[in-house]
Protein backbone atom coordinates (compact mmCIF):
# COMPACT_ATOMS: atom_id res chain seq x y z
CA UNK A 1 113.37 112.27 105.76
CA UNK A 2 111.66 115.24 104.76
CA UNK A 3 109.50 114.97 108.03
CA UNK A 4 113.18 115.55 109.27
CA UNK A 5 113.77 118.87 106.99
CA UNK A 6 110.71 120.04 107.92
CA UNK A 7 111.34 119.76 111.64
CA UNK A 8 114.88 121.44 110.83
CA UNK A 9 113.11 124.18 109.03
CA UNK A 10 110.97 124.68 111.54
CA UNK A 11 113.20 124.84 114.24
CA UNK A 12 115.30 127.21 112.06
CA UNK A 13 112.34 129.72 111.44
CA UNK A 14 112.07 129.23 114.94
CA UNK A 15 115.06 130.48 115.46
CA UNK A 16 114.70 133.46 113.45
CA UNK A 17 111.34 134.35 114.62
CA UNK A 18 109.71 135.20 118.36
CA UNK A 19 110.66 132.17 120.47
CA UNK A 20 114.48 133.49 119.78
CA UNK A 21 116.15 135.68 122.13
CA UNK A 22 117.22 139.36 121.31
CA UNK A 23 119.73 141.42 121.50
CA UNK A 24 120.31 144.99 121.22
CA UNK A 25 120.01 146.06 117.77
CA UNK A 26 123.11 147.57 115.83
CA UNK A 27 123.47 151.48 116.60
CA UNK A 28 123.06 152.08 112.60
CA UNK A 29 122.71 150.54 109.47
CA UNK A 30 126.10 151.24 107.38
CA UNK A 31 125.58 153.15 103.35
CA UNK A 32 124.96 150.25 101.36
CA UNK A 33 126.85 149.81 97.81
CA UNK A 34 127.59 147.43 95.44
CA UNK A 35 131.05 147.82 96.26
CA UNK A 36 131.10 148.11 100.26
CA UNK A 37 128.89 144.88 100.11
CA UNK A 38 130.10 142.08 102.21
CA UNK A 39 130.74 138.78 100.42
CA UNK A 40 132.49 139.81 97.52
CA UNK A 41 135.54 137.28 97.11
CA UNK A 42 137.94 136.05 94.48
CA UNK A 43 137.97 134.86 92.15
CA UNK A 44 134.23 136.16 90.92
CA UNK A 45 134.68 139.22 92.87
CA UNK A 46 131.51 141.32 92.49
CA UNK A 47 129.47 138.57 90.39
CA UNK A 48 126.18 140.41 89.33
CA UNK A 49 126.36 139.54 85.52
CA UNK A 50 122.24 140.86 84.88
CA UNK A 51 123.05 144.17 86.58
CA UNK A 52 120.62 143.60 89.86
CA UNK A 53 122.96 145.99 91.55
CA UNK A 54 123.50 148.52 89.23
CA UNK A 55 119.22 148.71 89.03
CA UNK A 56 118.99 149.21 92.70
CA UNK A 57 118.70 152.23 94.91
CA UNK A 58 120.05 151.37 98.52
CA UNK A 59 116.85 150.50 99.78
CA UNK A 60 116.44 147.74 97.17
CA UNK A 61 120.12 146.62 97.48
CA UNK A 62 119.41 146.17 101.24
CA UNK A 63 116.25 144.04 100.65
CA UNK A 64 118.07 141.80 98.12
CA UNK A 65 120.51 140.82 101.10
CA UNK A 66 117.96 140.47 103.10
CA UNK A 67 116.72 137.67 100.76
CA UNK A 68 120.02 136.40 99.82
CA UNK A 69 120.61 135.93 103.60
CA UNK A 70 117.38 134.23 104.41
CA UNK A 71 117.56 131.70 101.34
CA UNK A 72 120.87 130.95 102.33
CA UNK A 73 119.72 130.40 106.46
CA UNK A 74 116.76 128.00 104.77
CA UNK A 75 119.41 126.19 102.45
CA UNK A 76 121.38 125.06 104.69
CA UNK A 77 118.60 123.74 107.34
CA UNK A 78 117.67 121.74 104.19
CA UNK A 79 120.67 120.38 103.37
CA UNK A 80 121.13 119.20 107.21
CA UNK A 81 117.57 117.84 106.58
CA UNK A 82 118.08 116.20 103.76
CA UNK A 83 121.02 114.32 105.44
CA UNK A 84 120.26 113.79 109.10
CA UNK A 85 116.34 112.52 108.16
CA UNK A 86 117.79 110.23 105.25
CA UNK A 87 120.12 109.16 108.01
CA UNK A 88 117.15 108.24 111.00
CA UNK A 89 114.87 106.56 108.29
CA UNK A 90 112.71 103.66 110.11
CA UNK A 91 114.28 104.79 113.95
CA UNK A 92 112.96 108.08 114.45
CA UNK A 93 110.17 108.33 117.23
CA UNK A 94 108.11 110.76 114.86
CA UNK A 95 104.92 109.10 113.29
CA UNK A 96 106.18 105.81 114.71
CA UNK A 97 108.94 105.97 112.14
CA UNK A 98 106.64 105.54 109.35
CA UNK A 99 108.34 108.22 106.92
CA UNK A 100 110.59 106.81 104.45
CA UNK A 101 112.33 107.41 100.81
CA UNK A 102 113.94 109.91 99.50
CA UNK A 103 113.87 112.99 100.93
CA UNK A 104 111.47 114.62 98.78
CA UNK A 105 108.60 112.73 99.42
CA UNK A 106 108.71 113.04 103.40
CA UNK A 107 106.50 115.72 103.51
CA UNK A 108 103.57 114.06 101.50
CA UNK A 109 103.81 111.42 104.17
CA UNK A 110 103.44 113.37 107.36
CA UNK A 111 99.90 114.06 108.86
CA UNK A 112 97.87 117.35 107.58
CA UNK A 113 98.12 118.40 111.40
CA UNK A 114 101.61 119.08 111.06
CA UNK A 115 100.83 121.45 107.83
CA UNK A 116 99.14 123.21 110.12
CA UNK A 117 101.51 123.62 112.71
CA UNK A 118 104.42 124.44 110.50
CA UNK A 119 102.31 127.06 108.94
CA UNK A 120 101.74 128.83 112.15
CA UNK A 121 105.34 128.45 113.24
CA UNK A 122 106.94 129.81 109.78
CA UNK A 123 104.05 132.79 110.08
CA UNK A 124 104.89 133.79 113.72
CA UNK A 125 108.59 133.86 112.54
CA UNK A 126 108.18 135.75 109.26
CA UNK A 127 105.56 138.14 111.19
CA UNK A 128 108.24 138.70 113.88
CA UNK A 129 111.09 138.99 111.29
CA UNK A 130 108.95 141.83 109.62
CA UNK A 131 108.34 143.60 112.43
CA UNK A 132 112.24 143.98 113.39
CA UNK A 133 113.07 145.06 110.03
CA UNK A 134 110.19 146.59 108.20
CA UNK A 135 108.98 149.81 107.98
CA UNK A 136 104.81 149.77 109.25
CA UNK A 137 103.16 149.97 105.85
CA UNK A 138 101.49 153.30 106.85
CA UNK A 139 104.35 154.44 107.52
CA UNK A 140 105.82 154.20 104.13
CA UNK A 141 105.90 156.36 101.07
CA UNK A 142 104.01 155.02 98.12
CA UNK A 143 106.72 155.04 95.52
CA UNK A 144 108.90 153.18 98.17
CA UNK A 145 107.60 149.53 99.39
CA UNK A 146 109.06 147.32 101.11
CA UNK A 147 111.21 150.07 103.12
CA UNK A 148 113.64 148.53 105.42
CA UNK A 149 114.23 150.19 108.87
CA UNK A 150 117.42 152.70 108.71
CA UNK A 151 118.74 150.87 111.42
CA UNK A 152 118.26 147.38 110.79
CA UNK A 153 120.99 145.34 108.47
CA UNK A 154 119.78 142.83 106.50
CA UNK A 155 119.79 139.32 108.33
CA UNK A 156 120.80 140.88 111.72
CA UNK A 157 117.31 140.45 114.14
CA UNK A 158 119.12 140.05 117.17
CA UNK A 159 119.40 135.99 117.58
CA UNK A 160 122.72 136.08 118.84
CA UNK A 161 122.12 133.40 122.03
CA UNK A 162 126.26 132.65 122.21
CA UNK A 163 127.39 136.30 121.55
CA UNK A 164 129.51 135.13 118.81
CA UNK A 165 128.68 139.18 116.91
CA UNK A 166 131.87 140.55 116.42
CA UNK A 167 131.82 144.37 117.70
CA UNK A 168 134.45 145.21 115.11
CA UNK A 169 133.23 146.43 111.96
CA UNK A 170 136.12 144.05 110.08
CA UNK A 171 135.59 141.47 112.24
CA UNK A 172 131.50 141.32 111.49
CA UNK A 173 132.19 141.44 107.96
CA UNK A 174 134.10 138.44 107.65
CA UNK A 175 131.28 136.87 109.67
CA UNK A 176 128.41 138.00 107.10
CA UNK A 177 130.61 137.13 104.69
CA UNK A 178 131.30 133.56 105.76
CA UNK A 179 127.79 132.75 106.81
CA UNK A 180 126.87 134.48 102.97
CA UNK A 181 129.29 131.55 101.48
CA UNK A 182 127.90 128.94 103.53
CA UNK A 183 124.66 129.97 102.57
CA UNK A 184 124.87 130.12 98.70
CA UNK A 185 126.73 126.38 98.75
CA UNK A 186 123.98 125.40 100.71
CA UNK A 187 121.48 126.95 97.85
CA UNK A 188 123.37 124.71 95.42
CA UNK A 189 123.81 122.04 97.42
CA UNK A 190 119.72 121.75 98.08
CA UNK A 191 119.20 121.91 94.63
CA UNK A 192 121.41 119.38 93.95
CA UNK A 193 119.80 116.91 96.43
CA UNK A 194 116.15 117.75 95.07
CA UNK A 195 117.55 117.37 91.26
CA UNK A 196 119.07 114.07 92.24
CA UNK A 197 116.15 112.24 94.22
CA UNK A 198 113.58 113.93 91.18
CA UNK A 199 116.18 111.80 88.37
CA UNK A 200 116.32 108.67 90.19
CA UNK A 201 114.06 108.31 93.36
CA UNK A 202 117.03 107.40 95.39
CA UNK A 203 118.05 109.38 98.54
CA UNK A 204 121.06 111.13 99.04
CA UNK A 205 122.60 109.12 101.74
CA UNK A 206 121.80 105.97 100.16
CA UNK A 207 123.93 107.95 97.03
CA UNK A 208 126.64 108.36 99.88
CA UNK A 209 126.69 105.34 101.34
CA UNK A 210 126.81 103.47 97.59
């Protein structure tokens, strides 16, 4: 199985890296606050209880989404990993379906070619993903890394193959914010599955299906 969240994290850097299609960026980057931040819901509301936020110039705030959003993009290719690899264990045509058990131990069993390949694929997409929304480090001020581009928002590199971006401002906040809940389940959720298989050894789906 983890051969199978590998493959889905590849194909999700992929996806977020320079084999995806672009579109135009946004016009400008909104002011970013604590309070004008997207996914803030009840009941938590603004849950921040060690302060990040109130540490953070914009610049810092912006780059914190930007890893938020990420983590929450790779958490939920895992979880689908976790379950649809489980799920194919002893069928799939990869490696003559030689990868089994739990989840965790998939990618011990794959061959080191692969490493190489997914470490090429992941570095193309983070490369790409830096280039959209980083600043060129000679380009930025020393007591200022990691500068974001003014008009880049945090997540948004222009993979947008089914033009489902709203072009209201509302509208594309309750998107960011839904994909931003999805995302931190997903967190927990992936942690979850890894905690589990590490206490007993036992996949997931054979949990499920118990």
């Amino acid at each position: 199985m983890k051969l199978a969240i590998v493959a889905s994290l590849v194909a999700g850097a992929s996806a977020f890296g320079p084999f995806a299609p672009k579109k135009a960026a946004a016009p400008a980057a909104p002011v970013f606050t604590a309070e004008s931040l997207p996914g803030v819901i009840e009941p938590t509301g603004f849950f921040d209880p060690l302060d990040f936020a109130a540490k953070a110039d914009e610049n810092t705030l912006r780059r914190y989404r930007e890893a938020e959003v990420q983590h929450g993009r790779v958490g939920m290719l895992a979880v689908v990993g976790f379950l649809v690899g489980e799920k194919v264990e002893g069928t799939s045509f990869l490696w003559d379906a030689s990868i089994k058990g739990p989840a965790i131990t998939h990618l011990a069993q794959v061959p080191a070619e692969f490493w190489a390949l997914l470490a090429i694929a992941i570095g193309a997409a983070e490369t790409k993903r830096a280039e959209v929304g980083w600043v060129e480090p000679e380009n930025v001020p020393f007591d200022q890394p990691g500068l974001l581009r003014d008009e880049y928002y945090p997540g948004d590199i222009g993979f947008d193959p089914l033009g489902l971006k709203p072009e209201d401002d509302a509208e594309f906040n309750e998107m960011v914010t839904k994909e931003l809940q999805h995302g931190r389940l997903a967190m927990l959720a992936a942690a979850g599955c890894i905690a589990q298989e590490l206490t007993d050894g036992k996949g997931i789906v054979e949990h499920l299906m118990g």
